[in-house]
N, C-alpha and C. Protein backbone atom coordinates (compact mmCIF):
# COMPACT_ATOMS: atom_id res chain seq x y z
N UNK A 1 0.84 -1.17 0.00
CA UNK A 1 0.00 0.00 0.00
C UNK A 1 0.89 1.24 0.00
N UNK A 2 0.23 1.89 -0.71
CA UNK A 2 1.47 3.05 -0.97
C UNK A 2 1.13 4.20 -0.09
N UNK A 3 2.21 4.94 0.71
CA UNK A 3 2.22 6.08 1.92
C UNK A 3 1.02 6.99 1.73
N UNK A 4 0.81 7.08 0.56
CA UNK A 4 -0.59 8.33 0.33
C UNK A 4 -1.65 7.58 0.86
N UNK A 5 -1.76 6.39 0.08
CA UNK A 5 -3.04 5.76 0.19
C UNK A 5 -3.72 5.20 1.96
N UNK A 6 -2.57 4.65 2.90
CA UNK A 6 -2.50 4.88 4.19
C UNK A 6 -2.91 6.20 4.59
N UNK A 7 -2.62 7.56 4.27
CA UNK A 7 -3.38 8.23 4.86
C UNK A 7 -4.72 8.85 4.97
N UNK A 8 -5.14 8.29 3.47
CA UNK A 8 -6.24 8.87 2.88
C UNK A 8 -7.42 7.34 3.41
N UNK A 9 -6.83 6.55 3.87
CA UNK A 9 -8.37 5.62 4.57
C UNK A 9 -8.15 6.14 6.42
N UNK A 10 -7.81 7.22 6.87
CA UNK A 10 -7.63 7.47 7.88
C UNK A 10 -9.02 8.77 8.33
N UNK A 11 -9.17 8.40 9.27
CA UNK A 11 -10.09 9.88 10.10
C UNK A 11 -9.53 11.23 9.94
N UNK A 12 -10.59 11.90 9.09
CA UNK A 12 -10.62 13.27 8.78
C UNK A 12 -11.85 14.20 9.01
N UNK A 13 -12.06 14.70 9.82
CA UNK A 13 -13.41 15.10 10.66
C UNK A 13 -13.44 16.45 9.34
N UNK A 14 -14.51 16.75 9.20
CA UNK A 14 -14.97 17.68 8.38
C UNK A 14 -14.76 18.87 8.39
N UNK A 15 -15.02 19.41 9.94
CA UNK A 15 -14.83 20.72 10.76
C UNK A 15 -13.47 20.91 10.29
N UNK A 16 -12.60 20.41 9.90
CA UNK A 16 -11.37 20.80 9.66
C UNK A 16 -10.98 21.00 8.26
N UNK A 17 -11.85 20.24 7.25
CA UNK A 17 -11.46 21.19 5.97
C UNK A 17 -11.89 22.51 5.85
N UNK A 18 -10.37 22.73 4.61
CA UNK A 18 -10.71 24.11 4.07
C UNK A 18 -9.34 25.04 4.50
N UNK A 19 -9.44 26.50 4.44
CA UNK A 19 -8.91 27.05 4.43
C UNK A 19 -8.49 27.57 5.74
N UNK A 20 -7.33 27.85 6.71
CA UNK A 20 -7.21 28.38 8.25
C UNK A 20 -5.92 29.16 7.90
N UNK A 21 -6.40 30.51 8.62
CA UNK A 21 -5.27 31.89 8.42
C UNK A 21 -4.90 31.94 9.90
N UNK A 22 -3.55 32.00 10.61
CA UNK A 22 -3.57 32.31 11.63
C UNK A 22 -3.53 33.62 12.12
N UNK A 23 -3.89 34.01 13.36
CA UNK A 23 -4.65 35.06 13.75
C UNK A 23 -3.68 35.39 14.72
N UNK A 24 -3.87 36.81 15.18
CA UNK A 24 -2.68 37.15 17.11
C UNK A 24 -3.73 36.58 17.64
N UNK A 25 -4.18 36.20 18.61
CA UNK A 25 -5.01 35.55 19.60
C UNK A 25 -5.14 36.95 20.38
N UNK A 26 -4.22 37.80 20.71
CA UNK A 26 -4.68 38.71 21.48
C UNK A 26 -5.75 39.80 20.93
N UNK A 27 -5.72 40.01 19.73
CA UNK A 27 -6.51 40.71 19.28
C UNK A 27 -7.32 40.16 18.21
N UNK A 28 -7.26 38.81 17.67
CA UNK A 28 -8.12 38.34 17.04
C UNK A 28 -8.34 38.63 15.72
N UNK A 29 -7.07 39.11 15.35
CA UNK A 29 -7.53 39.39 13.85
C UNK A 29 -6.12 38.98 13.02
N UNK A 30 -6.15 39.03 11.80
CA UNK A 30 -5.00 38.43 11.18
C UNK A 30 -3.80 39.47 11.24
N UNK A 31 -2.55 38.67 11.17
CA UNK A 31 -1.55 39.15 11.42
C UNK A 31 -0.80 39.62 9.95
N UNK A 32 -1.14 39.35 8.75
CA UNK A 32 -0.62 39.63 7.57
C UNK A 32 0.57 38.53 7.12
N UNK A 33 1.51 38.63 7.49
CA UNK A 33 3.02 37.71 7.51
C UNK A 33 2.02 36.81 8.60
N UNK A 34 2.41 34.97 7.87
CA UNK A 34 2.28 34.54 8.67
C UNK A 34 2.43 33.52 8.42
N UNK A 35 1.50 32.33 8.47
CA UNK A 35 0.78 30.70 8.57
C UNK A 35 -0.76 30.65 7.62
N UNK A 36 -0.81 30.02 7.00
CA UNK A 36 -1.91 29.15 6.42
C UNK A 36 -1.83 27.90 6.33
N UNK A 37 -3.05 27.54 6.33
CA UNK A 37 -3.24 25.83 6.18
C UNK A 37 -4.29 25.64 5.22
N UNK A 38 -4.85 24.35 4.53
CA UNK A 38 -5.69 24.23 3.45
C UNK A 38 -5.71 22.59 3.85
N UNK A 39 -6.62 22.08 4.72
CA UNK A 39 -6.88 20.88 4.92
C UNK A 39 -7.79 20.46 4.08
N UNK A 40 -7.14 19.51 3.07
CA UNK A 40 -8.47 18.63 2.05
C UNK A 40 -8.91 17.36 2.15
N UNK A 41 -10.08 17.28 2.17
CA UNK A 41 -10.43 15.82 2.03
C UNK A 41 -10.17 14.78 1.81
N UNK A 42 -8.92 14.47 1.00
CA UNK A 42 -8.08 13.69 0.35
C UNK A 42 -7.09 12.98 1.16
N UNK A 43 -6.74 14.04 2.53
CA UNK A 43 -5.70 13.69 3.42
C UNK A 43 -4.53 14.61 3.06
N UNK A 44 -4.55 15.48 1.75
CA UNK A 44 -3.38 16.55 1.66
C UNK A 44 -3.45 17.55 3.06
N UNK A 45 -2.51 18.25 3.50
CA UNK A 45 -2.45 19.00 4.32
C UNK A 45 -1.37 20.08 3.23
N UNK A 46 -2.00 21.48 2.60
CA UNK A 46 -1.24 22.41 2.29
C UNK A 46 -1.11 23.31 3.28
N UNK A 47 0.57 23.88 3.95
CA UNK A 47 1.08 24.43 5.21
C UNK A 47 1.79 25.72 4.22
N UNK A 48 1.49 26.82 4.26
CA UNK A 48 1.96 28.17 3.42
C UNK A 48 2.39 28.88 4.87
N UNK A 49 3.88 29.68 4.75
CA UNK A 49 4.63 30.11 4.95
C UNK A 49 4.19 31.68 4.44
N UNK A 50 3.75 32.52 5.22
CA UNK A 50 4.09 33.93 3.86
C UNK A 50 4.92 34.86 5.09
N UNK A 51 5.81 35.61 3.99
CA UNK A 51 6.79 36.59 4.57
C UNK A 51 6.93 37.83 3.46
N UNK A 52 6.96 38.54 3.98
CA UNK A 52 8.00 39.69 3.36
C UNK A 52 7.36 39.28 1.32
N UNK A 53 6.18 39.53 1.45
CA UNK A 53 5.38 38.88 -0.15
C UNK A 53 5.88 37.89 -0.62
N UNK A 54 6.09 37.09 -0.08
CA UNK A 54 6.90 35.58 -0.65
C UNK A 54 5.55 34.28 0.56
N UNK A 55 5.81 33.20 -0.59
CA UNK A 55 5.10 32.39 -0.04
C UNK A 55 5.64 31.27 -0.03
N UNK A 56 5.86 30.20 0.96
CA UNK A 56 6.93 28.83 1.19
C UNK A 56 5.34 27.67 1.11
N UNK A 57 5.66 26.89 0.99
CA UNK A 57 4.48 26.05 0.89
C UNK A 57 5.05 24.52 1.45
N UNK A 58 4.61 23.86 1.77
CA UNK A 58 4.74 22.73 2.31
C UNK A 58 3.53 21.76 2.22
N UNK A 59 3.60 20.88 1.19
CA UNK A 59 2.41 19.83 0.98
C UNK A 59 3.23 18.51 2.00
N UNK A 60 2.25 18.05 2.57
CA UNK A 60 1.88 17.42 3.73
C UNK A 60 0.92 16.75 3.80
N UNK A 61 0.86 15.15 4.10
CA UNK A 61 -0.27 13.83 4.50
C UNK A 61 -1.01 14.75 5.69
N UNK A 62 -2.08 14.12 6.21
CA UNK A 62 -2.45 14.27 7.54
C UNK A 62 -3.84 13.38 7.79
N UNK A 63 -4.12 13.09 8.83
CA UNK A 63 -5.38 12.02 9.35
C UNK A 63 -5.53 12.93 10.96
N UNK A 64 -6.63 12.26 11.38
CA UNK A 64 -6.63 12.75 13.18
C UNK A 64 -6.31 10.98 13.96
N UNK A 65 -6.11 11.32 14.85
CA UNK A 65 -6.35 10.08 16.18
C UNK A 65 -6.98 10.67 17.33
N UNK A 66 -8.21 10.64 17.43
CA UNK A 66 -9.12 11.49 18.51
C UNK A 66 -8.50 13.39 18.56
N UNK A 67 -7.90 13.82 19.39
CA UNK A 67 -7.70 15.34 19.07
C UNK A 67 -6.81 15.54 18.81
N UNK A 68 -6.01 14.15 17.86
CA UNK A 68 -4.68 15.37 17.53
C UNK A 68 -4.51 14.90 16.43
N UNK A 69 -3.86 15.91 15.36
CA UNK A 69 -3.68 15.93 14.03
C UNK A 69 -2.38 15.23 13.82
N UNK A 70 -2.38 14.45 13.06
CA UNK A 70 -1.31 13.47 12.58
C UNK A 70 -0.50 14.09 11.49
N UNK A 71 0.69 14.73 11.19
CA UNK A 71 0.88 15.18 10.20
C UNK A 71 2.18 14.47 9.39
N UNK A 72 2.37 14.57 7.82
CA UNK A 72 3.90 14.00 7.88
C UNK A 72 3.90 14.72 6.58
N UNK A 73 4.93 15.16 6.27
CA UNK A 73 5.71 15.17 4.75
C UNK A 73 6.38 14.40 4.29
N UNK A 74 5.98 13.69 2.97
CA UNK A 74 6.16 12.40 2.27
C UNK A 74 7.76 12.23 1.62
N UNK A 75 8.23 13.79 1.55
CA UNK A 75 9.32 13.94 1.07
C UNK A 75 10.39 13.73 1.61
N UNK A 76 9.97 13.88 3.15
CA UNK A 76 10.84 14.22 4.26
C UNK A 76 10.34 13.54 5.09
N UNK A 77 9.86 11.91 5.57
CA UNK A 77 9.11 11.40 6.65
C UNK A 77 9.35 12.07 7.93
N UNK A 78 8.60 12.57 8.89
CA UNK A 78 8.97 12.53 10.35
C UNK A 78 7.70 12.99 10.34
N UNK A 79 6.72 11.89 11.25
CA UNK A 79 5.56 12.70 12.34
C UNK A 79 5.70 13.80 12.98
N UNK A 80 4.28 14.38 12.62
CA UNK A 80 4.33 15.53 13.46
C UNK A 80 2.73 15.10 14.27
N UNK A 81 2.79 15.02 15.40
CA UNK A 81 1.51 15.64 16.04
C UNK A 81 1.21 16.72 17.32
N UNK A 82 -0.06 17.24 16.39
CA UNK A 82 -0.74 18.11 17.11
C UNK A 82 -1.64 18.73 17.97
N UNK A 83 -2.39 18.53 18.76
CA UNK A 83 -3.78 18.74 19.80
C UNK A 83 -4.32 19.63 19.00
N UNK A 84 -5.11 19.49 18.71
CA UNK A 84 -6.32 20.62 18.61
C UNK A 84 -7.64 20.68 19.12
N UNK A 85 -7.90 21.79 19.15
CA UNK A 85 -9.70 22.23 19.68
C UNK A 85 -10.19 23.42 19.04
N UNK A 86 -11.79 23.66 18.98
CA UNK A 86 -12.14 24.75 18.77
C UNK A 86 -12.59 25.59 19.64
N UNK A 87 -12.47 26.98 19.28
CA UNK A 87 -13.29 28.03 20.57
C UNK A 87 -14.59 28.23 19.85
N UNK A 88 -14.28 27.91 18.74
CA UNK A 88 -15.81 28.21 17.72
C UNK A 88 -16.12 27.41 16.69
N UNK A 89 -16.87 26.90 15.62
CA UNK A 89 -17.04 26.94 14.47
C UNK A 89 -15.72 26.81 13.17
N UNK A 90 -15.22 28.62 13.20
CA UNK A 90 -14.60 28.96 13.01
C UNK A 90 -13.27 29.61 13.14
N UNK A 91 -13.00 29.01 14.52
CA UNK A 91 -11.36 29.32 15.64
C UNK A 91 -10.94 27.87 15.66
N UNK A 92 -10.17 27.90 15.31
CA UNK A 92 -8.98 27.00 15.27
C UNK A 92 -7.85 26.65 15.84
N UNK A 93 -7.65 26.19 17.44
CA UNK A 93 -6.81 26.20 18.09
C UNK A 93 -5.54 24.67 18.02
N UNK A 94 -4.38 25.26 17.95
CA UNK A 94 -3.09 24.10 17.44
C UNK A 94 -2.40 24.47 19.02
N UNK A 95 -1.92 22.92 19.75
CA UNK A 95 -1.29 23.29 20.72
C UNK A 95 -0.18 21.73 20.87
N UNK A 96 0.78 22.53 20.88
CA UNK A 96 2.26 21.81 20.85
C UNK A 96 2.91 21.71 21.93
N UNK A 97 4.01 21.24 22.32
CA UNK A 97 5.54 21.73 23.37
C UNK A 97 5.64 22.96 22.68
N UNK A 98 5.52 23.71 22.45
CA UNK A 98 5.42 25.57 21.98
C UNK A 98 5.02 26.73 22.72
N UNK A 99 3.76 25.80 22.74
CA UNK A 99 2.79 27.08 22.97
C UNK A 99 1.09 26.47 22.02
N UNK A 100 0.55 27.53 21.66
CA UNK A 100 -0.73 27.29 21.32
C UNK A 100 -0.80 28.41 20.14
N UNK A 101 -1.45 28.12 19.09
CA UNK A 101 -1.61 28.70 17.48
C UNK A 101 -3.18 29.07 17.38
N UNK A 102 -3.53 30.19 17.09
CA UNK A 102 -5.13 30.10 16.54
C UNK A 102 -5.08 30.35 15.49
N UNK A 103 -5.95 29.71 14.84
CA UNK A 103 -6.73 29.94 13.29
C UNK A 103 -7.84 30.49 13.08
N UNK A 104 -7.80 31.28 12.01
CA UNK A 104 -9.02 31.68 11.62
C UNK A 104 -9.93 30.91 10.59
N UNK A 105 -10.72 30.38 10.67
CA UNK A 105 -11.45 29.77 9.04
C UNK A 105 -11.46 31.05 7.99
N UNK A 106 -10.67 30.97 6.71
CA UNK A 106 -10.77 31.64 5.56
C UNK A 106 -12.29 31.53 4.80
């Protein structure tokens, strides 16, 4: 079975496709320079980088295991996982050994 196809018979909750801009949390609104994500149905995970008008992109597998996001790049194997929750609908909270990320739904 080939690495794509493993991730794509995996749990992908709905609430999570689509488009997520990250936000300051303190003030709730987008930061301009930042993070995007584009979770598809398929099991792609697109991870955009933007800086200084430049955009880095990172295509990426992903599935869930109850609340945390399973992530890997096919190019580059190494798991990544993530916790997540929502404050809303449309808030998108990522929490690591970091710290904690909000999203906005685009």
């Amino acid at each position: 079975m080939a690495f794509k196809d493993l991730f794509s018979r995996r749990s992908k909750p709905r609430e999570l496709f689509g488009q997520w801009r990250m936000i300051d949390d303190q003030a709730g609104v987008d930061q301009g320079d930042g993070v995007g994500m584009t979770f598809h149905p398929d099991g792609r995970l697109e991870y955009a980088i933007y800086e200084e008008g430049r955009v880095a992109i990172m295509n990426l597998v992903w599935h869930v295991e109850g609340d945390v996001i399973v992530s890997d790049q096919p190019s580059s194997p190494r798991e990544e996982r993530t916790r997540y929750s929502f404050r809303s609908p449309d808030v998108l909270v990522l929490e690591n050994a970091d710290g904690s990320t909000t999203f906005q739904r685009t």
